[in-house]
C-alpha atoms as a PDB file:
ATOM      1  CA  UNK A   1      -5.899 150.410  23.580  1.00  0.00           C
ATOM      2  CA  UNK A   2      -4.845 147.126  25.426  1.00  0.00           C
ATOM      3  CA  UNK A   3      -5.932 147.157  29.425  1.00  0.00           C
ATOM      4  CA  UNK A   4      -4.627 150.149  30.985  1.00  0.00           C
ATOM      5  CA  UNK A   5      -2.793 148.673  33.284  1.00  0.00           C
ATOM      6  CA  UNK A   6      -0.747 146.548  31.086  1.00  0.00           C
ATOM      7  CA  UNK A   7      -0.244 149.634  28.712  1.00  0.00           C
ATOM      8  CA  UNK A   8       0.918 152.024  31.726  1.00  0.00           C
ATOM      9  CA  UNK A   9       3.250 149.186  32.547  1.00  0.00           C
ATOM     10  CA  UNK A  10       5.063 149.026  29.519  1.00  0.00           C
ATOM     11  CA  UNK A  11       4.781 152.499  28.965  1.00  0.00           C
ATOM     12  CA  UNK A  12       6.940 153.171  31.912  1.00  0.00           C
ATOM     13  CA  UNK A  13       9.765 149.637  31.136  1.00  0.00           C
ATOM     14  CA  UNK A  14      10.171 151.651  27.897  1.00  0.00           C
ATOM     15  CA  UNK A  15      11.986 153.806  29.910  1.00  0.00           C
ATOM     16  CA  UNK A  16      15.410 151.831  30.678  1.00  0.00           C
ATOM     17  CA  UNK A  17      16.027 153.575  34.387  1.00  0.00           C
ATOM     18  CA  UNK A  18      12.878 152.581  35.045  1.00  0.00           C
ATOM     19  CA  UNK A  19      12.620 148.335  34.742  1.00  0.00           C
ATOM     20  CA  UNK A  20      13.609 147.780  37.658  1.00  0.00           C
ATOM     21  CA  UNK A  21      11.823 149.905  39.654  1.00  0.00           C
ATOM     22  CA  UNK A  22       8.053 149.479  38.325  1.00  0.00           C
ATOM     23  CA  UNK A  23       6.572 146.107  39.098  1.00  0.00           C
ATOM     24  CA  UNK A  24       3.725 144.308  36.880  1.00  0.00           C
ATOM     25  CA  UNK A  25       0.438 146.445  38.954  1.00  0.00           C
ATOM     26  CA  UNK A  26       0.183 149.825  39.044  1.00  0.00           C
ATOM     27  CA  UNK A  27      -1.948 149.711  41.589  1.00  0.00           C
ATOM     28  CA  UNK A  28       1.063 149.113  43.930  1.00  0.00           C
ATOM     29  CA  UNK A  29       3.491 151.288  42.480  1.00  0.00           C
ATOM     30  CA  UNK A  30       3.907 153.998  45.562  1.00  0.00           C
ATOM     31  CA  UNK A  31       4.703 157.150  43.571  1.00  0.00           C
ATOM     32  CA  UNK A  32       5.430 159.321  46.781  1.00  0.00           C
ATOM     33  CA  UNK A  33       8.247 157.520  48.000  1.00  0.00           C
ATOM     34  CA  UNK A  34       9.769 156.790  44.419  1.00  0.00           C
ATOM     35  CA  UNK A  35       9.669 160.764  43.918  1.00  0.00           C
ATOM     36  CA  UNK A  36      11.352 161.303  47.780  1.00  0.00           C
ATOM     37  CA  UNK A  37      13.582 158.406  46.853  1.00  0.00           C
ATOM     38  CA  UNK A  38      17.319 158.999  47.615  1.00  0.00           C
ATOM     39  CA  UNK A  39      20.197 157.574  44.816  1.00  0.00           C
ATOM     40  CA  UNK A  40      18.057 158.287  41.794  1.00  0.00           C
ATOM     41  CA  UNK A  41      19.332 160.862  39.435  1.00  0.00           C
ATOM     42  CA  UNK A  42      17.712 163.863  37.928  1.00  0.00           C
ATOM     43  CA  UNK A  43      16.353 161.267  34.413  1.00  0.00           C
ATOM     44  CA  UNK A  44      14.949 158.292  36.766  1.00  0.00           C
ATOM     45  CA  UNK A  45      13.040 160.941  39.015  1.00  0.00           C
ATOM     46  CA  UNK A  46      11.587 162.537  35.661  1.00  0.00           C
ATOM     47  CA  UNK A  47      11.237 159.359  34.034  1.00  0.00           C
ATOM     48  CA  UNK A  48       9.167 158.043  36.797  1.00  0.00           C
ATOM     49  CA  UNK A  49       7.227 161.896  37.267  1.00  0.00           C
ATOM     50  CA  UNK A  50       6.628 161.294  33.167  1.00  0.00           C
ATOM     51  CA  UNK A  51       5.021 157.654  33.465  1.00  0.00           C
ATOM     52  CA  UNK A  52       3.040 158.691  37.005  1.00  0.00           C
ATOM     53  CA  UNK A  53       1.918 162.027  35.213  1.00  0.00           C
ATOM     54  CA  UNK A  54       0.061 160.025  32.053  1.00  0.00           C
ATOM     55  CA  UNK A  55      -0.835 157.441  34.346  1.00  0.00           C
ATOM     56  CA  UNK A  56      -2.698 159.781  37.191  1.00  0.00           C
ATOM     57  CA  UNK A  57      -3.462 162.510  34.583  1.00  0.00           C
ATOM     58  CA  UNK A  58      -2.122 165.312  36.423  1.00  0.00           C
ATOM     59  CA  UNK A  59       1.489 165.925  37.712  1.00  0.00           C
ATOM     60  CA  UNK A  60       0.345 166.366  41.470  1.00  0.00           C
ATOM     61  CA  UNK A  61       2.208 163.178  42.678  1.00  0.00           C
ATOM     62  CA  UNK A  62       5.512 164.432  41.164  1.00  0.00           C
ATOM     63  CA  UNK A  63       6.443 167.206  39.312  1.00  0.00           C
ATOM     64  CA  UNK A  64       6.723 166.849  35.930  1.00  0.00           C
ATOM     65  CA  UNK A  65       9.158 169.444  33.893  1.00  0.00           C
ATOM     66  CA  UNK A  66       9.591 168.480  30.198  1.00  0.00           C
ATOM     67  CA  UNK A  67      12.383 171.141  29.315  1.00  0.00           C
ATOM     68  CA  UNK A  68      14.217 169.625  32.630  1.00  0.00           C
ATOM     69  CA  UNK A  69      13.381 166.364  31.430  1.00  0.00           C
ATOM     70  CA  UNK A  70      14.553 166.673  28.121  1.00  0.00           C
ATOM     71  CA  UNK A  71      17.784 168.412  29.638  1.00  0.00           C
ATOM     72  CA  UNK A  72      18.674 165.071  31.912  1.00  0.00           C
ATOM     73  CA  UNK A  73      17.305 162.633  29.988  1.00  0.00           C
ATOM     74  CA  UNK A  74      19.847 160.307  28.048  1.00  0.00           C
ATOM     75  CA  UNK A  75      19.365 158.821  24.538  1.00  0.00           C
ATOM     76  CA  UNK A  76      17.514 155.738  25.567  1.00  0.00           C
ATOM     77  CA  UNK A  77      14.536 158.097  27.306  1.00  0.00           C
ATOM     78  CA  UNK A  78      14.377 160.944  25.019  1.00  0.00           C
ATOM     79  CA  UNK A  79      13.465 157.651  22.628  1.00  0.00           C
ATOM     80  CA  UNK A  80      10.981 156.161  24.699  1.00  0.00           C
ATOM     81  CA  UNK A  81       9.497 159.979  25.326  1.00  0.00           C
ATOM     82  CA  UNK A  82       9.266 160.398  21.457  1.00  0.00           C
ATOM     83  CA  UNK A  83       7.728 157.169  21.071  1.00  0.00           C
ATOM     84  CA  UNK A  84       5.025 157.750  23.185  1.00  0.00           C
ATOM     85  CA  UNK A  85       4.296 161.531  22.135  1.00  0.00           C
ATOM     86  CA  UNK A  86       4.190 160.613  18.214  1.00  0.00           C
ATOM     87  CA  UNK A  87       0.984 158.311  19.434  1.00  0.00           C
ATOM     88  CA  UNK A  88       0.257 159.641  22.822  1.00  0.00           C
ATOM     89  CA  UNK A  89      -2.401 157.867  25.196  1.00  0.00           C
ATOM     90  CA  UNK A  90      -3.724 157.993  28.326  1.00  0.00           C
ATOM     91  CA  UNK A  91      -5.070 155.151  30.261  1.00  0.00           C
END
């Protein structure tokens, strides 16, 4: 696997709702108040829950629901969900 960080990163710019929100270190990305965030739908909160879940390991920092996921998600995530799961890795 390339650096972790560098893989979580472009894990979670796979996700199209999620480019602009993510910036190049993980190590600054404040998963607490993008979960609380207001004026994201249902698919960038569970986008974001996905990435922070295979990041972090767990699903403490946000709530991760695939069959809600999968529900709200559009085209363009379900691909970059099925992308990652046919090869799945965490850093």
């Amino acid at each position: 696997m390339k650096d972790p960080k560098a893989y979580i990163v472009e894990l979670a710019r796979s996700f199209p709702c999620l480019r602009g929100l993510v910036s190049e270190d993980p190590a600054k990305w404040d998963v607490e108040k993008l979960w609380k965030a207001t004026g994201l739908s249902s698919g960038e909160h569970y986008a974001a829950a996905f990435v922070a879940a295979v990041w972090s390991g767990n699903d403490k920092a946000m709530p991760f629901n695939l069959i809600k996921a999968m529900g709200c998600w559009d085209h363009e995530c379900l691909a970059a969900f099925l992308v990652w799961a046919e090869d799945p890795k965490w850093p």
